[in-house]
Protein backbone atom coordinates (compact mmCIF):
# COMPACT_ATOMS: atom_id res chain seq x y z
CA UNK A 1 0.00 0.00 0.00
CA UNK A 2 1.23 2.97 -0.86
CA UNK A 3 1.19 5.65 1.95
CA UNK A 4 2.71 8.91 0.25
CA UNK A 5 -0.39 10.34 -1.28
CA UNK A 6 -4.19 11.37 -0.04
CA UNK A 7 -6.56 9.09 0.86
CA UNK A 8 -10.29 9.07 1.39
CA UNK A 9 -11.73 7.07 4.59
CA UNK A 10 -14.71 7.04 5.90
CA UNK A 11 -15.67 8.51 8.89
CA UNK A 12 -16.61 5.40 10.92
CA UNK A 13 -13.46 3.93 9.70
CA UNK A 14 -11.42 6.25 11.54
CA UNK A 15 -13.55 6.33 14.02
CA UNK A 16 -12.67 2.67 14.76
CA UNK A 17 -9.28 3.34 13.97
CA UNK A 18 -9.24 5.79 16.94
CA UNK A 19 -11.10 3.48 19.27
CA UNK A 20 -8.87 0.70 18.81
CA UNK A 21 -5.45 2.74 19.46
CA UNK A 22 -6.99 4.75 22.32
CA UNK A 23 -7.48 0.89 23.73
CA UNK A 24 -4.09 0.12 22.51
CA UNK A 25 -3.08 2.11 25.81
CA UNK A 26 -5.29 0.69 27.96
CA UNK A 27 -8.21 3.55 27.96
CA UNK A 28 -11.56 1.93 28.74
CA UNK A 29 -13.95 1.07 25.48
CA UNK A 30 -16.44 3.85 26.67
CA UNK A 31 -13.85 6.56 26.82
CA UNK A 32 -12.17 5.26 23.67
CA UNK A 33 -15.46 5.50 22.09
CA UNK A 34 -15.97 9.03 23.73
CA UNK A 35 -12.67 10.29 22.43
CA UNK A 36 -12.92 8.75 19.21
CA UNK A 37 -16.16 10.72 18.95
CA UNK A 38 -14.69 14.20 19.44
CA UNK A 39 -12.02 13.58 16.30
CA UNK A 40 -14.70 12.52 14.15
CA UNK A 41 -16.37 15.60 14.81
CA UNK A 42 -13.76 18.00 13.87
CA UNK A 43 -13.08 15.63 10.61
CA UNK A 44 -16.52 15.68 10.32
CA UNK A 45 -17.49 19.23 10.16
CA UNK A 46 -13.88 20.02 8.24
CA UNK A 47 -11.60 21.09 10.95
CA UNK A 48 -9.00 18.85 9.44
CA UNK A 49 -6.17 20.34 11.80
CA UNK A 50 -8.17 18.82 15.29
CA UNK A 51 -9.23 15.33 14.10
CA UNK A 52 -6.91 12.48 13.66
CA UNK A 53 -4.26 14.47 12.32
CA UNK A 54 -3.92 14.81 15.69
CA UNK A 55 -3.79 11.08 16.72
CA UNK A 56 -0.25 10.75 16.79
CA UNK A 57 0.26 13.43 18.96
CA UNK A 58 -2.08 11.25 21.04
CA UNK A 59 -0.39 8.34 20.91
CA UNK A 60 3.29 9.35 21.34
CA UNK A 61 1.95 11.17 24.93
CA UNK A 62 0.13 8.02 25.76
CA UNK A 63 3.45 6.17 24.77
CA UNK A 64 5.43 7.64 27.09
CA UNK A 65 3.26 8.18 29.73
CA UNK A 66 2.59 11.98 29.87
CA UNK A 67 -1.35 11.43 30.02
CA UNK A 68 -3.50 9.03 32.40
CA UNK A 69 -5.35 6.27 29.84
CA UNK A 70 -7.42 5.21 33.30
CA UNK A 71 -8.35 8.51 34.78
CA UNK A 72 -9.96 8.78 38.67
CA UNK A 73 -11.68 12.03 38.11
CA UNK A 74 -12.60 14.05 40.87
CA UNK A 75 -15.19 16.72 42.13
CA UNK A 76 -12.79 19.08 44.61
CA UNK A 77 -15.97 21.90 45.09
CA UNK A 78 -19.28 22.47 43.63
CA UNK A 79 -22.58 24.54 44.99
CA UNK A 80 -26.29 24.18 43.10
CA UNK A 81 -25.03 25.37 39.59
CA UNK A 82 -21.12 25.28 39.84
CA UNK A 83 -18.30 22.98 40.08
CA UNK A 84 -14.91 22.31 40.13
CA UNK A 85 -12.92 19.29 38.89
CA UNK A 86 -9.57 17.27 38.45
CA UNK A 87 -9.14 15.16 35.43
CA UNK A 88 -6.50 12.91 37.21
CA UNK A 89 -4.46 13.94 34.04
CA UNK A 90 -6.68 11.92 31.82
CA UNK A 91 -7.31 12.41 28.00
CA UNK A 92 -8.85 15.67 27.45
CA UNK A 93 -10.94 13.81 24.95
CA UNK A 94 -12.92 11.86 27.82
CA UNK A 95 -12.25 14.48 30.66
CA UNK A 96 -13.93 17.61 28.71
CA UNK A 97 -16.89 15.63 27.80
CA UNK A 98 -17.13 14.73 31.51
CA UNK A 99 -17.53 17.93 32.62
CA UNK A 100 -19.58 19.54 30.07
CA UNK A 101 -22.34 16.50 30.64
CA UNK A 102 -22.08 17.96 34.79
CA UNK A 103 -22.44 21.64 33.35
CA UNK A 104 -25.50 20.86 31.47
CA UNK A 105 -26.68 18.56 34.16
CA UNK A 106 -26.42 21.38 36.73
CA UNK A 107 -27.90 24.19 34.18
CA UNK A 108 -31.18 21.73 34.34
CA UNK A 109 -31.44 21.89 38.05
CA UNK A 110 -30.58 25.39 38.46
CA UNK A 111 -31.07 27.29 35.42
CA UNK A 112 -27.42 27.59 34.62
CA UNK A 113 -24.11 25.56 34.79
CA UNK A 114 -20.37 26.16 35.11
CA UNK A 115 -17.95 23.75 35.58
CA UNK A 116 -13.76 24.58 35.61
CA UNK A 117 -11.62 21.84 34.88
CA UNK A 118 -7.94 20.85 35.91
CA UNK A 119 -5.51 18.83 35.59
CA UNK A 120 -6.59 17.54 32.00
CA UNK A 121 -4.82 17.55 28.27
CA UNK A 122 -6.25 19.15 24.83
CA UNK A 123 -9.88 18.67 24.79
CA UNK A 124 -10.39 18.67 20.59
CA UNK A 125 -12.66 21.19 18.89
CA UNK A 126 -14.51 23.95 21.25
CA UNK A 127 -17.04 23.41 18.96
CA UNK A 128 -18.31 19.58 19.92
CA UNK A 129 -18.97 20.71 23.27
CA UNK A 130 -21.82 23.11 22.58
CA UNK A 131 -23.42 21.11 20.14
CA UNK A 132 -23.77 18.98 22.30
CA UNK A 133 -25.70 21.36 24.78
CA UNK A 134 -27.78 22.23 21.66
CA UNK A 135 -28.79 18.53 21.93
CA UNK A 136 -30.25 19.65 25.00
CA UNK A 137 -31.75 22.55 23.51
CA UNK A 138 -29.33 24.47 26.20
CA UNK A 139 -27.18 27.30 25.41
CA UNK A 140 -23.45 26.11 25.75
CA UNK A 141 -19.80 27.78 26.40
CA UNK A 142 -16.60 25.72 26.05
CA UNK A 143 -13.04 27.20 26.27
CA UNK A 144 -9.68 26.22 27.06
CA UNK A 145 -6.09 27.03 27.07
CA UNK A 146 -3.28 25.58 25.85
CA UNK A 147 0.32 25.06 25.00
CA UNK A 148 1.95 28.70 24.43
CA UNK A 149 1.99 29.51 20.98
CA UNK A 150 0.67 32.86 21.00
CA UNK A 151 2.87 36.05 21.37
CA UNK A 152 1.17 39.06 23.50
CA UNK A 153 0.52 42.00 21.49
CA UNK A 154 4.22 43.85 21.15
CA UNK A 155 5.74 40.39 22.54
CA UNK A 156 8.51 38.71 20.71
CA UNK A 157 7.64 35.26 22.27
CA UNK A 158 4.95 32.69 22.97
CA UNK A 159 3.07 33.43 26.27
CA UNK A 160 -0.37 32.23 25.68
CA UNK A 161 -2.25 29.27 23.66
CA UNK A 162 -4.62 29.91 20.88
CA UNK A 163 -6.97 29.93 23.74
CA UNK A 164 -10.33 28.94 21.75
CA UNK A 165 -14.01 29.79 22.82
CA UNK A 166 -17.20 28.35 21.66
CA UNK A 167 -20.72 29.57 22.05
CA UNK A 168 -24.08 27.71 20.02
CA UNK A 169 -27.42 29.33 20.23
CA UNK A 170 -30.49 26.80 19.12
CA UNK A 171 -33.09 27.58 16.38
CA UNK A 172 -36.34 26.49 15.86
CA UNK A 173 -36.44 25.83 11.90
CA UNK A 174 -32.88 27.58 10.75
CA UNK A 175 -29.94 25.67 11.55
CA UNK A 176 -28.48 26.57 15.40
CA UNK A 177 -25.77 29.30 15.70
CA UNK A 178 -22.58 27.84 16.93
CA UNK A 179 -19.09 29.87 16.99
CA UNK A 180 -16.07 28.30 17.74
CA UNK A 181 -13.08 30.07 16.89
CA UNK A 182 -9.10 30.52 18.45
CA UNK A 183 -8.54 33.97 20.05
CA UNK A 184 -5.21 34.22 17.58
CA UNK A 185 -5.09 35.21 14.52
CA UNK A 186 -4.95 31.66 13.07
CA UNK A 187 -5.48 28.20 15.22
CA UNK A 188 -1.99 25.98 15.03
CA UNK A 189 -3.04 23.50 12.67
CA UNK A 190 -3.44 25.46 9.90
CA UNK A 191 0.37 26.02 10.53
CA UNK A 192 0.83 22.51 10.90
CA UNK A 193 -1.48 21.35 7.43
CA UNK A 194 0.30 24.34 5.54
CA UNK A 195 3.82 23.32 6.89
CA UNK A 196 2.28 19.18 5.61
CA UNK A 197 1.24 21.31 2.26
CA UNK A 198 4.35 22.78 2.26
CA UNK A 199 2.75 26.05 1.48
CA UNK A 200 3.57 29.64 2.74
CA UNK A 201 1.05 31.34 5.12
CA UNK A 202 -0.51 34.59 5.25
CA UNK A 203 1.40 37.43 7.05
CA UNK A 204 -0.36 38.67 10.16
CA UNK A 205 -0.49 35.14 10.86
CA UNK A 206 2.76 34.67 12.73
CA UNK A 207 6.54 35.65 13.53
CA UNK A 208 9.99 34.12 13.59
CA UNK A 209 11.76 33.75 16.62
CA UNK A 210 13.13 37.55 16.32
CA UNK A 211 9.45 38.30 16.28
CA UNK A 212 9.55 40.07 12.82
CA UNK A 213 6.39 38.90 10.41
CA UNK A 214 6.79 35.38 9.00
CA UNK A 215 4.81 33.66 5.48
CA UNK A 216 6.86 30.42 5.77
CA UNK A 217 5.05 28.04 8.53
CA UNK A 218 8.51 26.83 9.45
CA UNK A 219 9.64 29.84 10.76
CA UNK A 220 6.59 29.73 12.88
CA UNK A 221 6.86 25.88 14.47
CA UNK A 222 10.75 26.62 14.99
CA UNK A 223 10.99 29.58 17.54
CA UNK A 224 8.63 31.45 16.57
CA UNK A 225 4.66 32.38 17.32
CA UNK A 226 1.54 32.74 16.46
CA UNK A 227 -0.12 36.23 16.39
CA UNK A 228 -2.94 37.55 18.26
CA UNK A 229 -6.75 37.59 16.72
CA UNK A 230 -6.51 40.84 14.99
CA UNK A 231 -2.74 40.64 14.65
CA UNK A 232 -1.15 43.81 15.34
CA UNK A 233 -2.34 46.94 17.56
CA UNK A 234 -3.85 48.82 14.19
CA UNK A 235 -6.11 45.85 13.05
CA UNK A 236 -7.19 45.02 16.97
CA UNK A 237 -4.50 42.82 17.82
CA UNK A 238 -5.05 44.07 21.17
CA UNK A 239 -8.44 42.95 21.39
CA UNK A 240 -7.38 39.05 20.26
CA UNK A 241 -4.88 39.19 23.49
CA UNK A 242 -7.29 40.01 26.02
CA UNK A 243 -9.92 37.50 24.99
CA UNK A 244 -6.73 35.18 25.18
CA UNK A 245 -6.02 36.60 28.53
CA UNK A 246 -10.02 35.70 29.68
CA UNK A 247 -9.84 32.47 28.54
CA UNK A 248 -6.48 31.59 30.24
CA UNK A 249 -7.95 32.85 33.47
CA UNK A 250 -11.64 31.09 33.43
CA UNK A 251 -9.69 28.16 32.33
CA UNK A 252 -6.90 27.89 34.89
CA UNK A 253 -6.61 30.21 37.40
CA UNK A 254 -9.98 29.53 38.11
CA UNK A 255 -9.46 25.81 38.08
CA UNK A 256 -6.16 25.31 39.42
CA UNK A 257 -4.62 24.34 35.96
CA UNK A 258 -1.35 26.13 34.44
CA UNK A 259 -1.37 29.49 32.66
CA UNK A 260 0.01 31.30 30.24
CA UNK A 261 3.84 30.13 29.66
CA UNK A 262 3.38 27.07 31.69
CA UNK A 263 0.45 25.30 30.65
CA UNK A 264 2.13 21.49 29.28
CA UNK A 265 2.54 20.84 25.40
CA UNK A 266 0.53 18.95 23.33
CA UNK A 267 3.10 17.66 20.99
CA UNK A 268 6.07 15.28 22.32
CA UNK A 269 8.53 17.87 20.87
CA UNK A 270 7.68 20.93 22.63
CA UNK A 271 9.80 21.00 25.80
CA UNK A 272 8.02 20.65 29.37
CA UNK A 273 8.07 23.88 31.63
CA UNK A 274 10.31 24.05 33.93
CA UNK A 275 8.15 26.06 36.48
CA UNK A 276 4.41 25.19 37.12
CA UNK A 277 1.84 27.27 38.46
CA UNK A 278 -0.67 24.37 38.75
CA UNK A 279 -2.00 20.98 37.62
CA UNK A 280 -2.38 20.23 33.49
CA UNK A 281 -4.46 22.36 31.16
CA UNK A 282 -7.92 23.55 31.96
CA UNK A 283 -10.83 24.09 30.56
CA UNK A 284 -14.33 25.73 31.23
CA UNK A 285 -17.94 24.93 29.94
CA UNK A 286 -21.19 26.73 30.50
CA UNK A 287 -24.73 25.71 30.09
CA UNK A 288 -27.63 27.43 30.30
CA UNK A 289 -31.15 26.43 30.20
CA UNK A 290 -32.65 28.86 27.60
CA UNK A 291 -36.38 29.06 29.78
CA UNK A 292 -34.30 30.41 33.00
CA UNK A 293 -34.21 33.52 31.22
CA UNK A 294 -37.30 33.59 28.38
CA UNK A 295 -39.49 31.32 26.50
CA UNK A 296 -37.41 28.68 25.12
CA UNK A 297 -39.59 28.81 21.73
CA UNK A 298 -39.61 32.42 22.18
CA UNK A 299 -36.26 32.70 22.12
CA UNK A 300 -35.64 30.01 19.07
CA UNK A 301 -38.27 32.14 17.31
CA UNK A 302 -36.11 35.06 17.34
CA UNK A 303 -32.94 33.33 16.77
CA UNK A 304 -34.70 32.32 13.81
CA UNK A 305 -35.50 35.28 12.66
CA UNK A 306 -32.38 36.65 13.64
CA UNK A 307 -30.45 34.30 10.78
CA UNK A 308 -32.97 35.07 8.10
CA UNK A 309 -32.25 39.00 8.43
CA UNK A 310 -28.60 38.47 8.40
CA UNK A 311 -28.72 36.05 5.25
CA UNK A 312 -30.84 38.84 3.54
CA UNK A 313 -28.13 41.50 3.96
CA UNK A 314 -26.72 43.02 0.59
CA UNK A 315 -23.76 40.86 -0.62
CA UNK A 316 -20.28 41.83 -1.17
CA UNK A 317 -19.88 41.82 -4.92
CA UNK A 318 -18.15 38.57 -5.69
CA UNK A 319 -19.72 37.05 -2.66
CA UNK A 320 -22.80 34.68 -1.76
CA UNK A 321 -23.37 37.49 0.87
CA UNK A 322 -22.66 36.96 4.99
CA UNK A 323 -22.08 33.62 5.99
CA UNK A 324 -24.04 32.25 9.07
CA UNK A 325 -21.58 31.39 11.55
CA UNK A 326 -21.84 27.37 11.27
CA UNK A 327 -22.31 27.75 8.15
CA UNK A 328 -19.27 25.51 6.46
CA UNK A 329 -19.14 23.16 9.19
CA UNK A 330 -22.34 22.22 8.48
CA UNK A 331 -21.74 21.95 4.55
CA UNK A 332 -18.49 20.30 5.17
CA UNK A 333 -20.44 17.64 7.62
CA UNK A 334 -22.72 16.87 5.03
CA UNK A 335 -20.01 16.70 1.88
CA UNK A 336 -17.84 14.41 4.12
CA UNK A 337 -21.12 11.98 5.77
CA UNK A 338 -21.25 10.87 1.36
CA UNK A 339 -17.99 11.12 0.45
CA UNK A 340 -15.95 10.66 3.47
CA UNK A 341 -12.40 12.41 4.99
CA UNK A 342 -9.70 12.99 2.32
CA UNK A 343 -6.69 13.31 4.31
CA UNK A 344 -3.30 14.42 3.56
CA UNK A 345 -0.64 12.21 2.87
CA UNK A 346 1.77 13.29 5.69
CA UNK A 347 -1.37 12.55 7.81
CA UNK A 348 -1.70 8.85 6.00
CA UNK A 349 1.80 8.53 7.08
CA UNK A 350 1.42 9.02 10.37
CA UNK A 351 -1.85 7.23 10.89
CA UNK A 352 -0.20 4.01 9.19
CA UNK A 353 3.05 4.28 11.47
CA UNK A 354 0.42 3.59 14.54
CA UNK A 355 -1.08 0.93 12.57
CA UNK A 356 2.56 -0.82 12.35
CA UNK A 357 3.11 -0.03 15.73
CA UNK A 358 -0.19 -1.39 17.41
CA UNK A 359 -0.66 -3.88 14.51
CA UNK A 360 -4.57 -2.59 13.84
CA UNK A 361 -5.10 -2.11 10.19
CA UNK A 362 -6.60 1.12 8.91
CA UNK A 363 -8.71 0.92 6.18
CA UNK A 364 -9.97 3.52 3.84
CA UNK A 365 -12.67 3.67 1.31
């Protein structure tokens, strides 16, 4: 089999793929299934960077024993609609989940949920989160931190992750609202597929190590960082840091995890901190029960109607007019449900080194 060029799989193939190396390592079947299910939501919906292109990353933590595969989590405080937990240093993929389910479960009791989470790895796409609190027909908030990447506005270094938030409002007939996007200018993995590409990048994206602006990803992954949303002070680069900065703290200092600087990498290369400031990467998830505040089919009504004014706007010339945010996900879900993920042949690569490794075959289309 050849392994140098792109491939198309089907979803539930990878899927399976995923299961069986997550149990390669000794993680239960449910939470192999449950972190199987996050990547095949971000392959799904077309955020190629945060499925199982990331696998490997995965699997070479796992493989050296950088993340708990049997994780004890635990409650440390919690009132009628808040809480407070430690993943044990478990798989974000199956700690996240955990505590969004207790957000929403709290938000039905009281109205409204919030649960901070430490101790814990990277969590997947923001966005799978609050869909699924839109499964609840509940209002949902996801956010985390992560490995620094991101240079502070005038800052010649990496001091904060790509820090993403996520936010999905339900409709009643129009497709839900859901925003999920990285407070920097650009997430990492669009570094990471251009660098597999071996394309340039945009400038505003990034900088070298010197901090001066940077169009090859290389430059970028050795020494360098990623820029805030906004990019510099003139385009609101300065508004990209402090949602960064928000994030960090609802995510960690509120939880106990590390921020900034010393949250722990993702990828086996980046080197470990030598200082911590707490336990893992956090993360923090809101829910809220939509008829705590208004009439739940009020309030879809309106959201509703909301979407239909904004698709009515007067198009940029060129354009098919403003974009709903959700929008390409959702085209990109239902492209890849028929014709499956077409993944990149450094990604192939990597996905059939496990497959040596762990001797499970992987199987395309």
């Amino acid at each position: 089999m050849k392994t140098a060029e792109t491939r198309v799989f089907s979803i539930e193939a990878l899927r399976e793929f995923s299961i069986r190396t997550f149990r390669h390592f000794g993680v239960s079947q449910d939470d192999a299934a449950q972190a199987a299910d996050v990547l095949a939501c971000a392959d799904l919906r077309g955020i190629d960077s945060h499925g199982v292109a990331r696998l490997h990353s995965y699997f070479e933590l796992l493989n050296e024993g950088r993340i708990n595969p049997q994780p004890q989590i635990k409650l440390i405080r919690s009132t009628a609609s808040t809480a407070t937990i430690d993943g044990d240093n478990g798989l974000g993929l199956v700690v996240a989940p955990h505590a969004n389910r207790m957000a929403m479960d709290l938000a039905e009791k009281s109205g409204t949920g919030w649960v901070s989470v430490c101790n814990t790895n990277h969590f997947g796409i923001a966005g799978y989160y609050v869909l699924k609190a839109l499964e609840r027909d509940m209002i949902g908030w996801a956010m985390t931190n992560s490995t620094k990447l991101v240079a502070p506005l005038w800052g010649a270094e990496a001091m904060l992750g790509t820090n993403p938030i996520a936010i999905a409002f339900p409709g009643k007939q129009e497709p839900p609202i859901v925003i999920d996007m990285a407070t920097s200018a650009v997430a990492l993995g669009k570094i990471e597929m251009a660098l597999r590409k071996g394309s340039s990048i945009p400038s505003g994206w990034g900088t070298d190590h010197n901090g001066n602006n940077a169009t090859n990803p290389e430059d970028i992954i050795k020494g360098g960082a990623l820029l805030p949303l906004g990019s510099d002070r003139e385009r609101g680069g300065h508004k990209g840091y402090c949602l960064a900065m928000m994030v960090d703290i609802l995510s960690c200092v509120l939880s106990g995890a590390n921020w900034g600087p010393f949250a722990v990498p993702f990828a086996i290369r980046n080197a470990i901190p030598t200082r911590t400031v707490g336990k893992g990467i956090g993360h923090f998830f809101g829910a809220m029960r939509i008829d705590a505040f208004i009439d739940a089919e009020a309030f879809k009504g309106q959201v509703d109607e909301y979407i239909r004014v904004f698709r009515a706007t007067k198009p940029v010339p060129g354009t098919g007019g403003p974009l709903i945010p959700g929008d390409p996900e959702r085209q990109a879900e239902q492209a890849r449900l028929k014709e499956g993920v077409l993944l990149l042949p450094s990604v192939v690569e990597e996905l059939v080194a496990i497959s040596a490794k762990i001797g499970v075959p992987l199987e395309g289309t």
